[in-house]
N, C-alpha and C. Protein backbone atom coordinates (compact mmCIF):
# COMPACT_ATOMS: atom_id res chain seq x y z
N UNK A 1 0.83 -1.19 0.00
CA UNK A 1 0.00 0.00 0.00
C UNK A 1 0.87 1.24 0.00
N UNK A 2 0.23 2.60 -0.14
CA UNK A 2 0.90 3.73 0.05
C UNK A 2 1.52 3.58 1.01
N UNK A 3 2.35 4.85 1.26
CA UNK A 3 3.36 5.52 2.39
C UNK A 3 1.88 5.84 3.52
N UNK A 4 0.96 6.37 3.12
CA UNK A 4 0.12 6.79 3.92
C UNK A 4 -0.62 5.76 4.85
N UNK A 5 -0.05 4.53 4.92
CA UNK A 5 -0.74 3.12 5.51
C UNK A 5 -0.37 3.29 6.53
N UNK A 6 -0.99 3.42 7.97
CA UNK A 6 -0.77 3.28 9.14
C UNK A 6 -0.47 2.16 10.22
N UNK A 7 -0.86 0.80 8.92
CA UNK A 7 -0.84 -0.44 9.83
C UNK A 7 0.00 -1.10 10.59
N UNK A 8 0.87 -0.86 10.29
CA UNK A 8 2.67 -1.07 11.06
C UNK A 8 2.79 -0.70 12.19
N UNK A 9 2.54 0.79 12.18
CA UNK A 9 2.52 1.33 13.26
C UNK A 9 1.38 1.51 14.22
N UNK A 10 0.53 0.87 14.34
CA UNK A 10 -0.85 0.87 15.66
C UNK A 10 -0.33 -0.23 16.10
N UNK A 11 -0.24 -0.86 17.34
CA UNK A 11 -0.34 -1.89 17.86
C UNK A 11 0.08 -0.76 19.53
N UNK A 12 -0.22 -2.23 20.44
CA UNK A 12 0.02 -2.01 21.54
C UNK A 12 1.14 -1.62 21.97
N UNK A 13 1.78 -0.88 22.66
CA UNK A 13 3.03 -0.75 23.90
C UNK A 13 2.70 -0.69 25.06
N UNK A 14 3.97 -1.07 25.95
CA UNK A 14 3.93 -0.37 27.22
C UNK A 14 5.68 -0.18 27.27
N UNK A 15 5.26 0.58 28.25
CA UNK A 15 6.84 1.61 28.42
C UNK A 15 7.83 0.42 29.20
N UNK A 16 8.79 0.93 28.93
CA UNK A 16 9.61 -0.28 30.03
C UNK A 16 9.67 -0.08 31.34
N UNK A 17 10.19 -0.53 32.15
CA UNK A 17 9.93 -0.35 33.66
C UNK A 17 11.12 0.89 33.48
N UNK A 18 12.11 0.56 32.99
CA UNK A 18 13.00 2.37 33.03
C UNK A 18 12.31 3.42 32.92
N UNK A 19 11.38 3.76 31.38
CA UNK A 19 10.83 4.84 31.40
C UNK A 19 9.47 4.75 32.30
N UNK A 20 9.01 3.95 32.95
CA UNK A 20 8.01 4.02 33.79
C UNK A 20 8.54 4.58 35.15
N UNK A 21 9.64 4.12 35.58
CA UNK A 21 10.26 4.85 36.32
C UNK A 21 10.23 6.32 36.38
N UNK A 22 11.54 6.50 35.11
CA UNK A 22 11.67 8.10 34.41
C UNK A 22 10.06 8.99 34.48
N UNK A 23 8.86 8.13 33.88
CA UNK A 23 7.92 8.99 33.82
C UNK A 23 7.17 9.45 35.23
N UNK A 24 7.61 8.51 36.17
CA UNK A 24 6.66 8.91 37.64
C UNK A 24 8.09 10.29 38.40
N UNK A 25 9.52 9.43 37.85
CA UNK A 25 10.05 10.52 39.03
C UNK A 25 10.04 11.79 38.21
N UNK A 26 10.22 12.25 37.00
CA UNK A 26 9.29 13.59 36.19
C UNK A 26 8.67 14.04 36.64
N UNK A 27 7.39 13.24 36.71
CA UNK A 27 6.18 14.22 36.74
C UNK A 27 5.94 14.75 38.94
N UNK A 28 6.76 14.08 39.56
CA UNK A 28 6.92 14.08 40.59
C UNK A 28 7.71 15.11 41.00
N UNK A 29 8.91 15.28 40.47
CA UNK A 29 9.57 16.16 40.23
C UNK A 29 9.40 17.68 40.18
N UNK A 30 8.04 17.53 39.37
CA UNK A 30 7.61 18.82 38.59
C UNK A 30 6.48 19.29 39.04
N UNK A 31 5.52 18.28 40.31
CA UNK A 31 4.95 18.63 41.09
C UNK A 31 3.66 18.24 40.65
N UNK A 32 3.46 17.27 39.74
CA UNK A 32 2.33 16.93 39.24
C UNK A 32 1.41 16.15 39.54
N UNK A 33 0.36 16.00 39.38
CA UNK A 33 -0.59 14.73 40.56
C UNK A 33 -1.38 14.20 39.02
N UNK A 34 -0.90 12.36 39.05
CA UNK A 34 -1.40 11.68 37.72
C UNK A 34 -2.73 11.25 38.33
N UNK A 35 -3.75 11.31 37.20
CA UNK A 35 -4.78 10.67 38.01
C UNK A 35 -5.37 9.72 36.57
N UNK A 36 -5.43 8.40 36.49
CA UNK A 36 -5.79 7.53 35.79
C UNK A 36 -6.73 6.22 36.33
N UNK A 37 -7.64 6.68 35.77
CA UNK A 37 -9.51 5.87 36.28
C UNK A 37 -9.83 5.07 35.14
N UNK A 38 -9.26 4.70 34.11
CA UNK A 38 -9.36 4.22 33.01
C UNK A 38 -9.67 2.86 33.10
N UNK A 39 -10.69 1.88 32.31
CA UNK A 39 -10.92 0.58 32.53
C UNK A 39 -9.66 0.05 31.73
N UNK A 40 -9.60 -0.68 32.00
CA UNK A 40 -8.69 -1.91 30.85
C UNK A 40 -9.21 -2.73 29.37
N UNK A 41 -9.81 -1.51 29.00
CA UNK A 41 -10.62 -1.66 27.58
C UNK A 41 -9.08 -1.89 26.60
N UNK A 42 -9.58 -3.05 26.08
CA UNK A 42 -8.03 -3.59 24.76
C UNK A 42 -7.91 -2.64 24.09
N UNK A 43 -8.75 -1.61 23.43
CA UNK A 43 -9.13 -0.64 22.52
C UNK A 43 -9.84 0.61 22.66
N UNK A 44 -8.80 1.34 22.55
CA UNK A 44 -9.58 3.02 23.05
C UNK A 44 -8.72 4.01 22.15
N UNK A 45 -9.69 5.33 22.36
CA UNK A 45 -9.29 6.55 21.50
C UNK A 45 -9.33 7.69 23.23
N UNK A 46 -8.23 8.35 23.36
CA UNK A 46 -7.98 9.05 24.24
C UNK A 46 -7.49 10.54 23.68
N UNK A 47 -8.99 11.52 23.57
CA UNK A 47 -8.11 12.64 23.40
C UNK A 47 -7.59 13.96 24.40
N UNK A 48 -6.77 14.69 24.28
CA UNK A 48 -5.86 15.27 25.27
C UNK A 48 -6.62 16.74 25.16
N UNK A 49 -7.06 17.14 26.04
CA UNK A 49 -7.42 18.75 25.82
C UNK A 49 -7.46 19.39 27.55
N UNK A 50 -7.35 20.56 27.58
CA UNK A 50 -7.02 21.60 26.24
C UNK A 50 -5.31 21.14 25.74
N UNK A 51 -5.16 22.09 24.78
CA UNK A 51 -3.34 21.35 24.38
C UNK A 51 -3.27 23.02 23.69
N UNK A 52 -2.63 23.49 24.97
CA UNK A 52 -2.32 25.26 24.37
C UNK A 52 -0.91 25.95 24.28
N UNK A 53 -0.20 24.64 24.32
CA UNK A 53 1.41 25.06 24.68
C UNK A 53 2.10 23.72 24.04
N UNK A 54 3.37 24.45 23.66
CA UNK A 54 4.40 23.26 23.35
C UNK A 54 4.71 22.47 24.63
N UNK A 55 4.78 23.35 25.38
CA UNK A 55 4.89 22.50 27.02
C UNK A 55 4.38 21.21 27.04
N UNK A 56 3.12 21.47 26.98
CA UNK A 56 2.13 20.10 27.17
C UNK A 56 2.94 18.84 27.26
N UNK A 57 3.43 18.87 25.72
CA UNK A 57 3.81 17.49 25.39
C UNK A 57 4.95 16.89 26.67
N UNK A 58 5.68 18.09 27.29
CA UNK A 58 6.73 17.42 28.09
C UNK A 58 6.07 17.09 29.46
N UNK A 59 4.71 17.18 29.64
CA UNK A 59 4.14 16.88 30.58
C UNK A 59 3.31 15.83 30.36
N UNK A 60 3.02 15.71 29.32
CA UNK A 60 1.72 14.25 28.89
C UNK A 60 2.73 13.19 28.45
N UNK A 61 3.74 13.07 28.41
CA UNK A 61 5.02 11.66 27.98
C UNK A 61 4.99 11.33 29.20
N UNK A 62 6.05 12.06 30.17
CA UNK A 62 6.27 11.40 31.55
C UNK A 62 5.16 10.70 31.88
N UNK A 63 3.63 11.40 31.97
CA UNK A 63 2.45 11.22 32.45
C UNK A 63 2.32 9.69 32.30
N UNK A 64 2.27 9.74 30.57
CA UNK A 64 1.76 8.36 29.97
C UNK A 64 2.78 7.18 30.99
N UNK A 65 4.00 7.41 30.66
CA UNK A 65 4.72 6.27 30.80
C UNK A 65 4.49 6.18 32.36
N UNK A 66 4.49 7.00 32.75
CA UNK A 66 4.22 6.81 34.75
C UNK A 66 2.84 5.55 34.94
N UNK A 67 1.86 5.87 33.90
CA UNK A 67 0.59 4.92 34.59
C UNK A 67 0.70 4.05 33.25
N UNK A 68 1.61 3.58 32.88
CA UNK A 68 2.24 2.53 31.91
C UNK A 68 1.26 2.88 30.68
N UNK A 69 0.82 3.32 30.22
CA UNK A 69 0.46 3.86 28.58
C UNK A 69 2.01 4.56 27.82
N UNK A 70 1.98 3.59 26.41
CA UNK A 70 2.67 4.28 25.76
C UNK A 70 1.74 4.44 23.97
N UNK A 71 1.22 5.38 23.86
CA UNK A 71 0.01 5.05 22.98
C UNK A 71 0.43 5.89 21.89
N UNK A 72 -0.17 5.22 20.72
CA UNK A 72 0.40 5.98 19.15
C UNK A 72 -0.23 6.89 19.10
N UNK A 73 -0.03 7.85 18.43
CA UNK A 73 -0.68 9.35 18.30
C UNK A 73 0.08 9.48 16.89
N UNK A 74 -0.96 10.41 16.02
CA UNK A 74 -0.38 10.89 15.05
C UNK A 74 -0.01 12.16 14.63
N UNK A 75 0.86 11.77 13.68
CA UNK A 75 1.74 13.27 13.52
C UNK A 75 2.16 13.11 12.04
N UNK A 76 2.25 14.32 11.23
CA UNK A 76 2.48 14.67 9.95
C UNK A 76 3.67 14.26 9.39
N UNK A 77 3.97 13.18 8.45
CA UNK A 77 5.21 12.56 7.94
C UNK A 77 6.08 13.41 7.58
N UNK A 78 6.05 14.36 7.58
CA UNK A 78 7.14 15.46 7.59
C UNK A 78 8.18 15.67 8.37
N UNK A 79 7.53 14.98 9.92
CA UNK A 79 8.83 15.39 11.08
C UNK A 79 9.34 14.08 11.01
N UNK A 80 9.20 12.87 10.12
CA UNK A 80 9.81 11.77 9.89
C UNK A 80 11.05 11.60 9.24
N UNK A 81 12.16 12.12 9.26
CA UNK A 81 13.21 12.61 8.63
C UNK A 81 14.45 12.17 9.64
N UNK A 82 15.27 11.77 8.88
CA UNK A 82 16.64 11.18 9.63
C UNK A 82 16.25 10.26 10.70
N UNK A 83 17.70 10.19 11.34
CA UNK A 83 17.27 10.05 12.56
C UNK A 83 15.77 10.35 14.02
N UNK A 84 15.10 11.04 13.60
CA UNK A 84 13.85 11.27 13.91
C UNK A 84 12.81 10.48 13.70
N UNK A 85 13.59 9.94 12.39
CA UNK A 85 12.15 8.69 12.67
C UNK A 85 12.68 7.96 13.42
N UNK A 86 12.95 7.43 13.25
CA UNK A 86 13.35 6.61 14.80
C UNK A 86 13.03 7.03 15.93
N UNK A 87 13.25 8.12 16.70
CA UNK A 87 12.61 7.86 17.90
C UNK A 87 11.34 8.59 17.68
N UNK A 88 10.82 8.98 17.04
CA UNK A 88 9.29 9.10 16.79
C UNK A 88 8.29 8.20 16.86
N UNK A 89 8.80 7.50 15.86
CA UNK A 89 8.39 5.94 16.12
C UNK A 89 8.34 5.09 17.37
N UNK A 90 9.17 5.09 17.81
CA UNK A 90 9.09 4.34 19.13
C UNK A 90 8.78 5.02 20.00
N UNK A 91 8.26 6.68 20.10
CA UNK A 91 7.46 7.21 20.87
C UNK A 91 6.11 6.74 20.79
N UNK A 92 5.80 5.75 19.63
CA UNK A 92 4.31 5.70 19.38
C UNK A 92 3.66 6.31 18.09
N UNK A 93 4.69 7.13 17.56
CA UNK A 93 4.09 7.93 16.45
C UNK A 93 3.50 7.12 15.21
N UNK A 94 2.51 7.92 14.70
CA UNK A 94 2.00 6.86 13.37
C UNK A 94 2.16 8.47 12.20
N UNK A 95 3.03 8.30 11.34
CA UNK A 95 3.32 9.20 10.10
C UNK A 95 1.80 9.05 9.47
N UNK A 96 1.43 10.14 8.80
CA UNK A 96 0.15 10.71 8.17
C UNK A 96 0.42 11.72 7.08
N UNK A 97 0.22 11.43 5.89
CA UNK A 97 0.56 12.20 4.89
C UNK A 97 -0.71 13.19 4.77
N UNK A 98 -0.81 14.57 5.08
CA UNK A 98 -2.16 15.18 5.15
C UNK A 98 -2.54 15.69 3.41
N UNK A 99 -1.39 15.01 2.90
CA UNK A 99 -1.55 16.04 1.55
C UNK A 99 -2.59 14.66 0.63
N UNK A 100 -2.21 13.58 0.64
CA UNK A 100 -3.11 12.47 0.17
C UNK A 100 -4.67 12.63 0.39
N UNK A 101 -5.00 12.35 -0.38
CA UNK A 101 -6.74 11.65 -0.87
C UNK A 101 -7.43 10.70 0.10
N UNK A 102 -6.74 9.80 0.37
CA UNK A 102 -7.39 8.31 0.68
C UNK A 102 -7.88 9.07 2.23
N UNK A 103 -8.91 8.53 2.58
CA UNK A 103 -9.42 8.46 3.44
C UNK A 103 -8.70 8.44 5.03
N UNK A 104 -8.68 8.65 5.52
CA UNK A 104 -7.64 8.73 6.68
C UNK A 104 -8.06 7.62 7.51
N UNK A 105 -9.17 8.33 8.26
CA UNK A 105 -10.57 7.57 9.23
C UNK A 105 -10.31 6.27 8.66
N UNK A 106 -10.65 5.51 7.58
CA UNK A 106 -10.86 4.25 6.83
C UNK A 106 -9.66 3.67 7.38
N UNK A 107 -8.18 4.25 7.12
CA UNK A 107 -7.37 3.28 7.04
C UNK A 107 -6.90 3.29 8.70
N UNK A 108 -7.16 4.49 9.34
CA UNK A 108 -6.52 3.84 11.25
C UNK A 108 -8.06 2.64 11.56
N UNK A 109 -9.66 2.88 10.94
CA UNK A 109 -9.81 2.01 11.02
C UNK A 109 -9.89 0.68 10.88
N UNK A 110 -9.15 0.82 9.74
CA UNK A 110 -9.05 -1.22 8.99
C UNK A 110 -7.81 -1.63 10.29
N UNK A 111 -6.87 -0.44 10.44
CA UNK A 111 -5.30 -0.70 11.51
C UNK A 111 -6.04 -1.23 12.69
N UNK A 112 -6.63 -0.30 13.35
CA UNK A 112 -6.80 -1.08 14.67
C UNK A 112 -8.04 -2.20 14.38
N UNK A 113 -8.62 -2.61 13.90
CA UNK A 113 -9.76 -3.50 13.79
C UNK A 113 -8.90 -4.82 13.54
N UNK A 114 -6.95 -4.73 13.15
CA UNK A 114 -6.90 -6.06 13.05
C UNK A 114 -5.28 -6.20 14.18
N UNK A 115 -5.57 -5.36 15.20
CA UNK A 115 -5.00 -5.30 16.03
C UNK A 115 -5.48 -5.77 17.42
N UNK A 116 -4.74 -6.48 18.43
CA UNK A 116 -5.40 -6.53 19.17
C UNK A 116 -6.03 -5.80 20.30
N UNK A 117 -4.71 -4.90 20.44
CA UNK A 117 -4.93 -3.88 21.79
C UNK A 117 -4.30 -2.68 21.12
N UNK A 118 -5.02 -1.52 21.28
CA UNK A 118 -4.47 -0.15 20.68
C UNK A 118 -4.46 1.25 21.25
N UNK A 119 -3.92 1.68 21.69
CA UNK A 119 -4.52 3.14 22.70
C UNK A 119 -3.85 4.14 21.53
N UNK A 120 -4.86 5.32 20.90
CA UNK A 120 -4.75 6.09 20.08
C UNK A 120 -4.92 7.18 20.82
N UNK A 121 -3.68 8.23 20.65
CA UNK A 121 -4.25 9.56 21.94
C UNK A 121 -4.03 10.63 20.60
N UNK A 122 -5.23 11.43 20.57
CA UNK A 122 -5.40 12.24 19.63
C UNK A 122 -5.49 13.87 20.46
N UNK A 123 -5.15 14.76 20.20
CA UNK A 123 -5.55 16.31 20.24
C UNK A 123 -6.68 16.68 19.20
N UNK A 124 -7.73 16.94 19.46
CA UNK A 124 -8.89 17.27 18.25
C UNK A 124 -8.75 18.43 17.67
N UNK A 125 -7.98 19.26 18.86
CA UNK A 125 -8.04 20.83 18.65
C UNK A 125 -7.10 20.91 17.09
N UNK A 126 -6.02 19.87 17.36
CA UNK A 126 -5.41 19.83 15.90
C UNK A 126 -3.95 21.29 15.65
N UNK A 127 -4.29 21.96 17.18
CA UNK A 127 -3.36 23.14 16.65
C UNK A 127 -2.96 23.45 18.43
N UNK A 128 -2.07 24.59 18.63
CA UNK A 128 -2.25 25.13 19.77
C UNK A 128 -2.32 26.32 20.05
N UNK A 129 -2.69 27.03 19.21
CA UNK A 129 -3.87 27.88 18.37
C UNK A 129 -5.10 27.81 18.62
N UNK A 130 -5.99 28.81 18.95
CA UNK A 130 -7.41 29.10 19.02
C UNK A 130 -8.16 28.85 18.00
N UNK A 131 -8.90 27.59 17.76
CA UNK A 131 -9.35 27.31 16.75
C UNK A 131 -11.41 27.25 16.55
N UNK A 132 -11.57 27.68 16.31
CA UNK A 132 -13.87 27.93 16.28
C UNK A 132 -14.05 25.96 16.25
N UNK A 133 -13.35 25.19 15.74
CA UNK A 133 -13.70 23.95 15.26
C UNK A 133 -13.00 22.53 15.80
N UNK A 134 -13.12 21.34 16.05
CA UNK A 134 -12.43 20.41 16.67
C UNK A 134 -12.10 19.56 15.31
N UNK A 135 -11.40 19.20 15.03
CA UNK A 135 -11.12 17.91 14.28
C UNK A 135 -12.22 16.71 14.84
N UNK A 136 -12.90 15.82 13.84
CA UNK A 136 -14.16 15.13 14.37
C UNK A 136 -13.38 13.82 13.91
N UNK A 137 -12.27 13.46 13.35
CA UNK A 137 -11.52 12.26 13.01
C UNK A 137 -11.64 10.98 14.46
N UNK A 138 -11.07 11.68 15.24
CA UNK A 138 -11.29 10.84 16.95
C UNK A 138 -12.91 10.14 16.75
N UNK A 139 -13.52 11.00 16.73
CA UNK A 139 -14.97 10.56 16.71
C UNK A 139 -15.69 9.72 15.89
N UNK A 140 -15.29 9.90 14.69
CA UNK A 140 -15.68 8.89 13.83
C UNK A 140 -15.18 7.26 13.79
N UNK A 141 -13.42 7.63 14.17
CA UNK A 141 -12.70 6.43 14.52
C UNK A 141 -13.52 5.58 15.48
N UNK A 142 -13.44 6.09 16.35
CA UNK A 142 -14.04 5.47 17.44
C UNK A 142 -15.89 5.09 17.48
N UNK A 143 -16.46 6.24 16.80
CA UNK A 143 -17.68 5.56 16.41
C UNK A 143 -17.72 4.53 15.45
N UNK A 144 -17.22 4.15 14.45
CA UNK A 144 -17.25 3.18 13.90
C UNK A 144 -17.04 1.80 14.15
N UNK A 145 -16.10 1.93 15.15
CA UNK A 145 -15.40 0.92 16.02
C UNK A 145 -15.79 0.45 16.70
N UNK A 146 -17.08 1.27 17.29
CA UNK A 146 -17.43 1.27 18.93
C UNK A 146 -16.86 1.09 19.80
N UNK A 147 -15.67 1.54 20.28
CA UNK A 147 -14.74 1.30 21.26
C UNK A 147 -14.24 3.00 21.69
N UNK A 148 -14.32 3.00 22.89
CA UNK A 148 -14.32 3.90 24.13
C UNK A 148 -13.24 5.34 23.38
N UNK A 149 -14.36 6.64 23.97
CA UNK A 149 -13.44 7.58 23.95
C UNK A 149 -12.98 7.63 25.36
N UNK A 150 -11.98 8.23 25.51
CA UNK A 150 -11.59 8.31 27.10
C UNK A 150 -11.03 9.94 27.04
N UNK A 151 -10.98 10.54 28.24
CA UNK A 151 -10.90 11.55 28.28
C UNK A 151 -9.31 12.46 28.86
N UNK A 152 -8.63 12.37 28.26
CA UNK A 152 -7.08 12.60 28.79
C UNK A 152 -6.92 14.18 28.86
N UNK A 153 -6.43 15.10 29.90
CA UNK A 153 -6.52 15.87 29.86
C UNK A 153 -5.36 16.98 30.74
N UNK A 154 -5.16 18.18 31.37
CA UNK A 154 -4.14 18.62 31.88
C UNK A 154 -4.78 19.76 32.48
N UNK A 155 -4.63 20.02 33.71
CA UNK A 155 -5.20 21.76 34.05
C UNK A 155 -4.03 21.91 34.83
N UNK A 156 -3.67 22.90 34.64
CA UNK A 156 -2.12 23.96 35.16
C UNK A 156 -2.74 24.28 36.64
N UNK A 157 -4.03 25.53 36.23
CA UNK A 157 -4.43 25.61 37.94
C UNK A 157 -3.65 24.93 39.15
N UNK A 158 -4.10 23.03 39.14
CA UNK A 158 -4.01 22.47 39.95
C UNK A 158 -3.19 21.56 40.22
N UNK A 159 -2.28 21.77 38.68
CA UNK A 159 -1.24 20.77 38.29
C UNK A 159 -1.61 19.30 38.03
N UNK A 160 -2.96 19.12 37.66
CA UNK A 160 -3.36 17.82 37.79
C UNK A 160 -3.37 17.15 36.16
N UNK A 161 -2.81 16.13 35.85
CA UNK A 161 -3.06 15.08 34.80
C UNK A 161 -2.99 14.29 34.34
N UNK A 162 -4.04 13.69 33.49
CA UNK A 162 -4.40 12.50 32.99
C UNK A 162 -5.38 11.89 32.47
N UNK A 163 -6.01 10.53 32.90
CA UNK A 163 -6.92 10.01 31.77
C UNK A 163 -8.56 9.83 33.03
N UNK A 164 -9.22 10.13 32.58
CA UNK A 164 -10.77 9.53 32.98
C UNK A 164 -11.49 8.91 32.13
N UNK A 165 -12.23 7.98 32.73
CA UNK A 165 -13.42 7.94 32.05
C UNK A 165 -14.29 8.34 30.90
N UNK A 166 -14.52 7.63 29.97
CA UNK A 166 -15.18 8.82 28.88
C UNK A 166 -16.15 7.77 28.58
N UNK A 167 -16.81 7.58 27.33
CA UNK A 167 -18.41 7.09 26.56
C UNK A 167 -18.00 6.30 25.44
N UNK A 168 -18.52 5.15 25.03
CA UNK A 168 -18.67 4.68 23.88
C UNK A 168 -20.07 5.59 22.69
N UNK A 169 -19.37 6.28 22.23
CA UNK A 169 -19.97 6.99 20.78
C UNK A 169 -21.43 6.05 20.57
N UNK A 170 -22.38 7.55 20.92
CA UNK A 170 -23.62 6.47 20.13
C UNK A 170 -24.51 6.69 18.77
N UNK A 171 -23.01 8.11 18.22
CA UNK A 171 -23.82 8.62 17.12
C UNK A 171 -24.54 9.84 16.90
N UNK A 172 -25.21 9.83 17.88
CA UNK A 172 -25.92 11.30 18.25
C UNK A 172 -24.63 12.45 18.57
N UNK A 173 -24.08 13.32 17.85
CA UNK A 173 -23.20 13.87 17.71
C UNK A 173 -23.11 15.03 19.11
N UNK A 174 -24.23 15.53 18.80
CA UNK A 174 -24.35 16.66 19.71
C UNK A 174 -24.61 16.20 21.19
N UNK A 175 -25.24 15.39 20.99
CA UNK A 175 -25.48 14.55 23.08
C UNK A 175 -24.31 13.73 23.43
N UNK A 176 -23.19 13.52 22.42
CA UNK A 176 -22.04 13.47 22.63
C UNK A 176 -20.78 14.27 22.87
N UNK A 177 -20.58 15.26 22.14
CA UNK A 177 -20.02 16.57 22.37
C UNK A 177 -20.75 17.04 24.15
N UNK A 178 -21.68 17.01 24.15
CA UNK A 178 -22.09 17.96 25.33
C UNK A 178 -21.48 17.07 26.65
N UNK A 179 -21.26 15.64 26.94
CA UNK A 179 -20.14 14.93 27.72
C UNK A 179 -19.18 15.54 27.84
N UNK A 180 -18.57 15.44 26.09
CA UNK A 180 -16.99 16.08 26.71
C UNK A 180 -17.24 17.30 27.00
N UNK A 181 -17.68 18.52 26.80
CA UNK A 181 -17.84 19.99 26.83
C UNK A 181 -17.81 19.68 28.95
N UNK A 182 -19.10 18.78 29.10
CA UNK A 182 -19.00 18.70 30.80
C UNK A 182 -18.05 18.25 31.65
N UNK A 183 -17.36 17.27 31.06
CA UNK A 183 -15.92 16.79 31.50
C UNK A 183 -14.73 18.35 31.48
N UNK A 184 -14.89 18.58 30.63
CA UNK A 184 -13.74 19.69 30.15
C UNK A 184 -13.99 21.16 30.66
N UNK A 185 -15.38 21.64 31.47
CA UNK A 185 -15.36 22.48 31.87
C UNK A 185 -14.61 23.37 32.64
N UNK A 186 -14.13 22.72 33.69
CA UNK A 186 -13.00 23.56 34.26
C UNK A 186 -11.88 22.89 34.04
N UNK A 187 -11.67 22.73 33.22
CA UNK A 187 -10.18 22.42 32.70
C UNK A 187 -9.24 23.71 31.87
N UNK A 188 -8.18 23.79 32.84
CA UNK A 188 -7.77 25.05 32.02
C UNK A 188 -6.25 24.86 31.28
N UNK A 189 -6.04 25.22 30.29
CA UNK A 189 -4.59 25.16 29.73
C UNK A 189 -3.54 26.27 30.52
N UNK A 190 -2.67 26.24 29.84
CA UNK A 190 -1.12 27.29 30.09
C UNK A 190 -1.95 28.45 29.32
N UNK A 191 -2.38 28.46 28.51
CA UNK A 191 -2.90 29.77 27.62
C UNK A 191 -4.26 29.59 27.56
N UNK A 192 -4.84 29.52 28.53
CA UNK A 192 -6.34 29.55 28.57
C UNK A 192 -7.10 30.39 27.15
N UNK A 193 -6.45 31.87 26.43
CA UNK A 193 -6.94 32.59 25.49
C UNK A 193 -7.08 31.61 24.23
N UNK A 194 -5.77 30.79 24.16
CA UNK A 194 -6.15 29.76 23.11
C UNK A 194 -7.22 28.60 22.98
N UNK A 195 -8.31 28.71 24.04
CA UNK A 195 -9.15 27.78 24.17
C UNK A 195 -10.75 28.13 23.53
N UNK A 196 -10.75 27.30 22.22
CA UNK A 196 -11.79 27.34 21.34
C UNK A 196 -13.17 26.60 22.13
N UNK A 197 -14.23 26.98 21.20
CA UNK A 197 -15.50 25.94 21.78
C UNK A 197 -15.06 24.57 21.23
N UNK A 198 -15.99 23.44 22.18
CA UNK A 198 -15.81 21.95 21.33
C UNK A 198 -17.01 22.10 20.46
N UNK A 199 -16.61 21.93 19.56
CA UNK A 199 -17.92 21.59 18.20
C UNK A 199 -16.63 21.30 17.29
N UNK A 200 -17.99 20.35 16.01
CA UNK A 200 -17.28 20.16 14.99
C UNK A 200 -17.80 20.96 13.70
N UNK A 201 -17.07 20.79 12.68
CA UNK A 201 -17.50 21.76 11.50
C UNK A 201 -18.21 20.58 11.03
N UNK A 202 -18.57 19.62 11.05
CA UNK A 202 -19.35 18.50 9.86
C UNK A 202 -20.47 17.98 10.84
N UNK A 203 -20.87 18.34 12.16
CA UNK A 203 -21.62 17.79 12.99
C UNK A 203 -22.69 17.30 12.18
């Protein structure tokens, strides 16, 4: 298949007991309180919000690997270059050519449908930038699938983060959105100004 095939790269990880280590004395370090309520569903879509800073990311790695998630997330085949792919990759990364045709949604879902266990952690916001619109890709993935959104998240306020609880997609777009909107209410980023409404543009 194309370059744009994701199937290689979805499958399960977990961090090694080193970086599980590394990720608890981090985020410990830095004064952070992980909080992970998550069932042991083989298959889930976990997205991260708000996400208003480059920061984030050095706070949601440690995070993951501390409560043993090491989950693919995608990112634009562009930063796949040299040496970079490599440890991109084994961060979990799945390369995505945004400039291609083919269906995106279709092909992470044929990937995980012949996988066994998969944790996909997506940003909807798509930017860290103030955006009117969410990326609805998470949603569809996972509605099609029927397998669990979960709710991963970060508020500075209180220094608190990580994963909760979230809904298996029942379709109804908008009585779905209004969950996460209630989950995410007081959740605040590093740049709170960059924080758009949740809606999608294709609801």
């Amino acid at each position: 298949m194309k370059e744009l095939t994701v199937k290689p790269a979805i499958e399960f990880r977990s961090p090694s007991p080193f970086l599980h280590w590394v990720g608890r004395s981090i985020s410990k370090l830095k004064g952070w309180t992980i909080e992970y309520t998550v069932p042991d569903d083989p298959k889930m879509v976990i997205i991260f919000y708000p996400h208003t800073s480059n920061i984030d990311v050095l706070h949601a790695i440690p995070a993951a690997f501390a409560i043993g998630l090491k989950p693919n997330w995608l990112a634009k085949k562009e930063l796949f270059w040299g040496p970079l792919r490599g440890f991109f990759l084994k961060l979990g990364a799945v390369p995505i050519d945004r400039h291609h045709k083919e269906n995106k949604v279709d092909l992470i879902v044929d990937a995980i449908q012949q996988a066994d266990r998969v944790v996909l952690a997506l940003s909807p916001e798509g930017t860290r930038s103030r955006t009117e619109f969410w990326r609805s890709g998470f949603y569809h993935i996972a509605n099609k699938l029927q397998i669990p959104i979960h709710f991963g998240f970060i508020d500075y306020p209180s220094k608190r983060i990580g994963v909760h609880p979230g809904f298996v997609p029942t379709g109804d777009i908008e009585a779905d959105l209004e969950k996460i909107r209630a989950f995410y209410k007081d959740k605040r980023g590093k740049h709170p100004e960059n924080v758009g409404p949740i809606k999608f543009r294709d609801k």
